[in-house]
Protein backbone atom coordinates (compact mmCIF):
# COMPACT_ATOMS: atom_id res chain seq x y z
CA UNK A 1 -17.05 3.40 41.04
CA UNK A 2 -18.20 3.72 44.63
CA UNK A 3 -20.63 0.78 43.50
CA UNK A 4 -17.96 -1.32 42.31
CA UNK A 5 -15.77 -0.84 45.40
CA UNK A 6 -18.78 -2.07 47.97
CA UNK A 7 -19.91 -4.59 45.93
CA UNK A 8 -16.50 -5.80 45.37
CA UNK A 9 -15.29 -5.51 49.02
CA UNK A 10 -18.30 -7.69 49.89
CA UNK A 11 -17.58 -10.50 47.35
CA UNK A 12 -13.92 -10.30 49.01
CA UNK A 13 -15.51 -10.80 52.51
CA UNK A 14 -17.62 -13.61 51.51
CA UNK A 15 -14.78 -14.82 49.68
CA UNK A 16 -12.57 -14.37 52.37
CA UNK A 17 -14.76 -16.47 54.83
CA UNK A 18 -15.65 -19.34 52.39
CA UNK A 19 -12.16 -20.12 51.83
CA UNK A 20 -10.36 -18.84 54.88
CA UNK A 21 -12.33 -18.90 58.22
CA UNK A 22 -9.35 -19.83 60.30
CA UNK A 23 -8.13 -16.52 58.98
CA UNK A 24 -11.79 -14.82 59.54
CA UNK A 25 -11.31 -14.97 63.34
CA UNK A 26 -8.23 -13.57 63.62
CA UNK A 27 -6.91 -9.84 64.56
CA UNK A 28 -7.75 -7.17 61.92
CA UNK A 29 -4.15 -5.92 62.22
CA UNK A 30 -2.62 -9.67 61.04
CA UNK A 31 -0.51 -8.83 58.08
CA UNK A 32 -1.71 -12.05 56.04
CA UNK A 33 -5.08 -11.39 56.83
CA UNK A 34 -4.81 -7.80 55.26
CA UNK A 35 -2.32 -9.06 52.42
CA UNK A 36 -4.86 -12.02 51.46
CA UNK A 37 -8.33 -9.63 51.41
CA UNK A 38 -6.24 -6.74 49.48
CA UNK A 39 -5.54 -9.31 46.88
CA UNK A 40 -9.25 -10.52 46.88
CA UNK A 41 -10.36 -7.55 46.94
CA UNK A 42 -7.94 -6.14 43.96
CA UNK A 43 -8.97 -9.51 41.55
CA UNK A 44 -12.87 -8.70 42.40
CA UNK A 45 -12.84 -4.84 41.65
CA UNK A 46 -10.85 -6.00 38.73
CA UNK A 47 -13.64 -8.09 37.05
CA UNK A 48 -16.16 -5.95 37.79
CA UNK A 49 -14.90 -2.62 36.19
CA UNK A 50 -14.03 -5.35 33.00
CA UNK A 51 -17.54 -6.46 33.03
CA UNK A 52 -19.13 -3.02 33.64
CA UNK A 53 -16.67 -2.04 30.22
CA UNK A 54 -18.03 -4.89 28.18
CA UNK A 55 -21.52 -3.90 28.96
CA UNK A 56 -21.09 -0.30 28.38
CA UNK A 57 -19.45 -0.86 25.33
CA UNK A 58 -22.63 -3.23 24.31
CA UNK A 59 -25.12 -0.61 25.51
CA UNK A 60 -23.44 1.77 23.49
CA UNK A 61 -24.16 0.15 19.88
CA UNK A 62 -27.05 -0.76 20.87
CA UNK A 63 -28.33 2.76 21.80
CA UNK A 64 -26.46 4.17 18.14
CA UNK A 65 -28.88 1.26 16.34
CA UNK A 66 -31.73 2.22 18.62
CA UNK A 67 -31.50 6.38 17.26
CA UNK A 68 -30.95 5.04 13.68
CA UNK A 69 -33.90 2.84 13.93
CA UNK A 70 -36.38 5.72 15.34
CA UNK A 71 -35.04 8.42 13.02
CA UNK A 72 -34.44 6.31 10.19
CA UNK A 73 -30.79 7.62 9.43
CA UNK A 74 -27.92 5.63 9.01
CA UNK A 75 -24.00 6.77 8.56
CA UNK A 76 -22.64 7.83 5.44
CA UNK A 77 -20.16 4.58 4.76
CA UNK A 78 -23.17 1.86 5.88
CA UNK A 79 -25.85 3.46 3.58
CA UNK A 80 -23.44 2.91 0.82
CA UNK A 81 -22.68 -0.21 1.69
CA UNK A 82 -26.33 -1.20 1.98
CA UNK A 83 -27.19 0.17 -1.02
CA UNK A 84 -24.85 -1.86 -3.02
CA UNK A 85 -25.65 -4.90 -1.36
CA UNK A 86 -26.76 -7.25 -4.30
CA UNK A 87 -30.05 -8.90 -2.41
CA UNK A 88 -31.73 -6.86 0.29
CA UNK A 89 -34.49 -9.02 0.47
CA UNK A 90 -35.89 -9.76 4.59
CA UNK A 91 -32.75 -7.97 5.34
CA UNK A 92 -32.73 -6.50 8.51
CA UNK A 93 -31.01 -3.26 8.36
CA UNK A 94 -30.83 -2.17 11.77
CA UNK A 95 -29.04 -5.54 12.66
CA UNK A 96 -26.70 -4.98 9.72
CA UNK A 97 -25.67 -1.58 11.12
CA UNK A 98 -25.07 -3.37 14.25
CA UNK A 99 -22.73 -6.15 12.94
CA UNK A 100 -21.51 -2.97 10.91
CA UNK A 101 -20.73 -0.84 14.09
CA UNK A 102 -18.73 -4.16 15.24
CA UNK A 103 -16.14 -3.64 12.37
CA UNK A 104 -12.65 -1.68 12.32
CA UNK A 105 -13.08 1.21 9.42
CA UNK A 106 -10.70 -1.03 7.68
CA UNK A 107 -12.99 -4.27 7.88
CA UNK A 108 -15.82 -1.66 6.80
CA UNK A 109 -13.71 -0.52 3.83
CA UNK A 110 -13.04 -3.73 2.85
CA UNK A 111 -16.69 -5.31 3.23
CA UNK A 112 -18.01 -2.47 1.25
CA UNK A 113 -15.39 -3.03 -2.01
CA UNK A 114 -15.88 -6.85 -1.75
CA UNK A 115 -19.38 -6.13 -3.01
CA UNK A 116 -18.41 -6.05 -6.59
CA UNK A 117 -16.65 -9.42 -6.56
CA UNK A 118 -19.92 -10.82 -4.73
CA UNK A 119 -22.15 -9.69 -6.90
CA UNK A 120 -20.69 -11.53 -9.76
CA UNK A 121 -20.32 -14.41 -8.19
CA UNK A 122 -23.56 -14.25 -7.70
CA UNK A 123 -24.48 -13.61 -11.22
CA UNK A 124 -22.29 -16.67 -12.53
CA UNK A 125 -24.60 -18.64 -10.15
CA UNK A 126 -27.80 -17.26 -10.30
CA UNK A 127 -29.32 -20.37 -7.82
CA UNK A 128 -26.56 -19.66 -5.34
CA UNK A 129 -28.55 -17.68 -2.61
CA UNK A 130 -27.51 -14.16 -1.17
CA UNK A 131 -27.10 -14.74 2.30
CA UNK A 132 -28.09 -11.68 4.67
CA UNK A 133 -26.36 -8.91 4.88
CA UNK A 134 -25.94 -9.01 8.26
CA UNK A 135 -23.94 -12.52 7.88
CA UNK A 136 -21.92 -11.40 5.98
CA UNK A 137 -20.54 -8.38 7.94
CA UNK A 138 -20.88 -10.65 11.15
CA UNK A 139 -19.12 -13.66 9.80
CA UNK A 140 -16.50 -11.56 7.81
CA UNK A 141 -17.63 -13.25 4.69
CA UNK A 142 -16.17 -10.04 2.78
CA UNK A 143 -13.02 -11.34 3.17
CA UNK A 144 -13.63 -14.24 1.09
CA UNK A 145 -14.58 -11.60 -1.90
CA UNK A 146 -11.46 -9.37 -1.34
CA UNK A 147 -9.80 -11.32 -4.46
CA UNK A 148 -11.96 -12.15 -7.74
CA UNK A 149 -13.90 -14.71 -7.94
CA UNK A 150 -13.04 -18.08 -9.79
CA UNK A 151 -15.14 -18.12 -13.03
CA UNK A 152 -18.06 -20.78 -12.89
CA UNK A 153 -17.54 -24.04 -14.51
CA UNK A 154 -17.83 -23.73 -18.22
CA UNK A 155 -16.45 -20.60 -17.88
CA UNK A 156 -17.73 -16.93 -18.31
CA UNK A 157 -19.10 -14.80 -21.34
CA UNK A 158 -16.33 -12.02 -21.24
CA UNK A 159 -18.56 -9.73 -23.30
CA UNK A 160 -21.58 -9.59 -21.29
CA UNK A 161 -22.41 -7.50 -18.97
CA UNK A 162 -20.89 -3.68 -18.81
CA UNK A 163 -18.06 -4.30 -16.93
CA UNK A 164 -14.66 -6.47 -17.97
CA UNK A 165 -14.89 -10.14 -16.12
CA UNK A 166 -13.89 -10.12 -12.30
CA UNK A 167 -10.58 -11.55 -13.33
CA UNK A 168 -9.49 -8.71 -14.51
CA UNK A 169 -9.65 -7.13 -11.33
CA UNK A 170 -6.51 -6.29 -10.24
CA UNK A 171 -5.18 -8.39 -6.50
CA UNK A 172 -5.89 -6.58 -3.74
CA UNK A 173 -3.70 -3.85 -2.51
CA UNK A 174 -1.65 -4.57 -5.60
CA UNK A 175 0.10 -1.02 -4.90
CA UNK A 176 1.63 -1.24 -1.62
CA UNK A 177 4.96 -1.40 -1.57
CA UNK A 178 5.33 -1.77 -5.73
CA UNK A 179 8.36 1.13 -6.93
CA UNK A 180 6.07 0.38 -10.30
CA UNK A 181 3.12 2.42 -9.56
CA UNK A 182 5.12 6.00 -10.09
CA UNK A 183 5.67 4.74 -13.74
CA UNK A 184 1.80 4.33 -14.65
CA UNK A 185 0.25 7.14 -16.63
CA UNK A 186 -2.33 9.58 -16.04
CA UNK A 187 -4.14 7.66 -19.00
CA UNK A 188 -3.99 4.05 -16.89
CA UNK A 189 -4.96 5.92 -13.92
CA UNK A 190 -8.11 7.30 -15.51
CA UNK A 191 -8.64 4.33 -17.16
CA UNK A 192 -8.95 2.66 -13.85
CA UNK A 193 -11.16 5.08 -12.18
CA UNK A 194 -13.81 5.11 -15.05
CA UNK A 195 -13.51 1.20 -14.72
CA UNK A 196 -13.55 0.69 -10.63
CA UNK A 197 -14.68 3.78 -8.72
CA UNK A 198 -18.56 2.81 -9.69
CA UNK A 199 -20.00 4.58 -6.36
CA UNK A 200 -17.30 4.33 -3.31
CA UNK A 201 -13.77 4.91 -4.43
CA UNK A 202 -11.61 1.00 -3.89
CA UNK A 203 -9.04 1.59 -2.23
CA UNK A 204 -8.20 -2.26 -3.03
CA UNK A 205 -7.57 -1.20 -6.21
CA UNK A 206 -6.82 2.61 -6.42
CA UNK A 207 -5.14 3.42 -3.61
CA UNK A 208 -6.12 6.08 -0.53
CA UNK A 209 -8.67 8.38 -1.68
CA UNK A 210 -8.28 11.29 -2.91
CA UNK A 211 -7.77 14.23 -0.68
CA UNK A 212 -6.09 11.98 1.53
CA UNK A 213 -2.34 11.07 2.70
CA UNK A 214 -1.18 8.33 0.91
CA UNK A 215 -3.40 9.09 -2.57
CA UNK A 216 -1.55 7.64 -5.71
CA UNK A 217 -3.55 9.63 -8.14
CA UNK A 218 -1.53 12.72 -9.68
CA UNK A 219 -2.39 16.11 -8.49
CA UNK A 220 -3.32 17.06 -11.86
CA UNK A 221 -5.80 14.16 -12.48
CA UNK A 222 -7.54 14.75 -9.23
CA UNK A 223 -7.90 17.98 -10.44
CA UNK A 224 -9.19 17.48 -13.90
CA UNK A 225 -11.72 14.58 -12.85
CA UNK A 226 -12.86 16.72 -9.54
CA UNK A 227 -12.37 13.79 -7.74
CA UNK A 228 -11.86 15.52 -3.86
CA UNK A 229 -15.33 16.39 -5.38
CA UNK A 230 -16.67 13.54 -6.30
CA UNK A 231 -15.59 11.44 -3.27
CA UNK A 232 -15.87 12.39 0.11
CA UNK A 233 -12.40 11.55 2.68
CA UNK A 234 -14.44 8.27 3.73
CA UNK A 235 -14.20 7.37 -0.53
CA UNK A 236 -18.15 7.81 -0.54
CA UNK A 237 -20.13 9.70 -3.81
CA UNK A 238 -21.12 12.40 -2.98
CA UNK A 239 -24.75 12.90 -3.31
């Protein structure tokens, strides 16, 4: 701070006699003279400590990428996310994480469940090209995937592959606010579990995770299926 202050009372100064020199010559004790450099002086310190925030800010995902890339260990929600990525290929990971790290743990959530809905997009156009992971996280191309997919012209083969077409997916965040989900049964719910939760728990789809406030799942379920088990808070499998 003591930096900021001298470096900002000298921009003031200089300030102070670029624009004002009439003012420059007169008394110290002139009231408009000491009212016009407080207000230079104010705006100055102002965009410093803004511009010494930006760059701290910067210098602090950049050291967090720095440690993962020397010890090779990445957090919990990004390795799954990686790891589902459908094409890895001359991916950078370390610039991933950092595009990653510029995300709200919502925008994080929601790029990591989008993955299923871009991967079979991607398999209904198999010379459509993968673009980089860190693209997508950077240009919030996850968002485009919240929602299914459109089938590809000519339409889909519903019974290949293991799992149901994308259309069945259900919209996004189809529970919020909806008085029908206390009527569905422990037998839809597990239906939809086996179906969805294929690695991180959706909460697009199923709600908060178990274990945590908010979680639609009955008591009983979560206890039969071990799912506070299973999942960790963050809606990661556990290893």
């Amino acid at each position: 701070m003591p930096e900021l202050c001298n470096q900002a009372m000298h921009e003031a100064g200089c300030d102070l006699l670029s624009r004002a020199p009439g003012l420059a010559g007169a008394s110290r004790t002139n009231e408009r003279f000491r009212s016009y450099l407080g207000r230079v002086f104010e705006t100055r310190l102002s965009r410093l400590e803004e511009a010494q925030r930006e760059r701290s800010a910067h210098e602090a995902i950049a050291s967090e990428v720095v440690v993962a890339r020397r010890s090779h260990t990445y957090p919990e929600a990004f390795e799954a996310f990686w790891s589902a990525y459908p094409d890895r290929t001359n991916n950078s990971k370390p610039k991933a994480l950092e595009a990653w790290k510029r995300l709200t743990l919502e925008q994080q959530n929601q790029a990591t469940v989008s993955l299923s809905n871009f991967a079979q997009f991607l398999r209904d156009r198999p010379d459509h090209p993968c673009i980089h992971a860190e693209r997508y996280l950077k240009h919030h191309r996850f968002e485009g995937f919240l929602a299914a997919p459109p089938p590809p012209k000519g339409g889909r083969d519903a019974g290949s592959g293991p799992h149901p077409p994308a259309s069945q997916r259900p919209r996004p965040y189809w529970w919020r606010n909806n008085p029908n989900v206390k009527h569905l049964t422990p037998e839809r719910w597990r239906k939809a579990i086996n179906e969805w939760a294929n690695g991180t728990w959706p909460v697009d789809v199923l709600g908060p995770v178990p274990g945590t406030e908010g979680c639609l799942i009955p008591e009983d379920l979560i206890q039969e299926m071990r799912l506070t088990d299973v999942y960790t808070e963050k809606g990661i499998k556990r290893a």
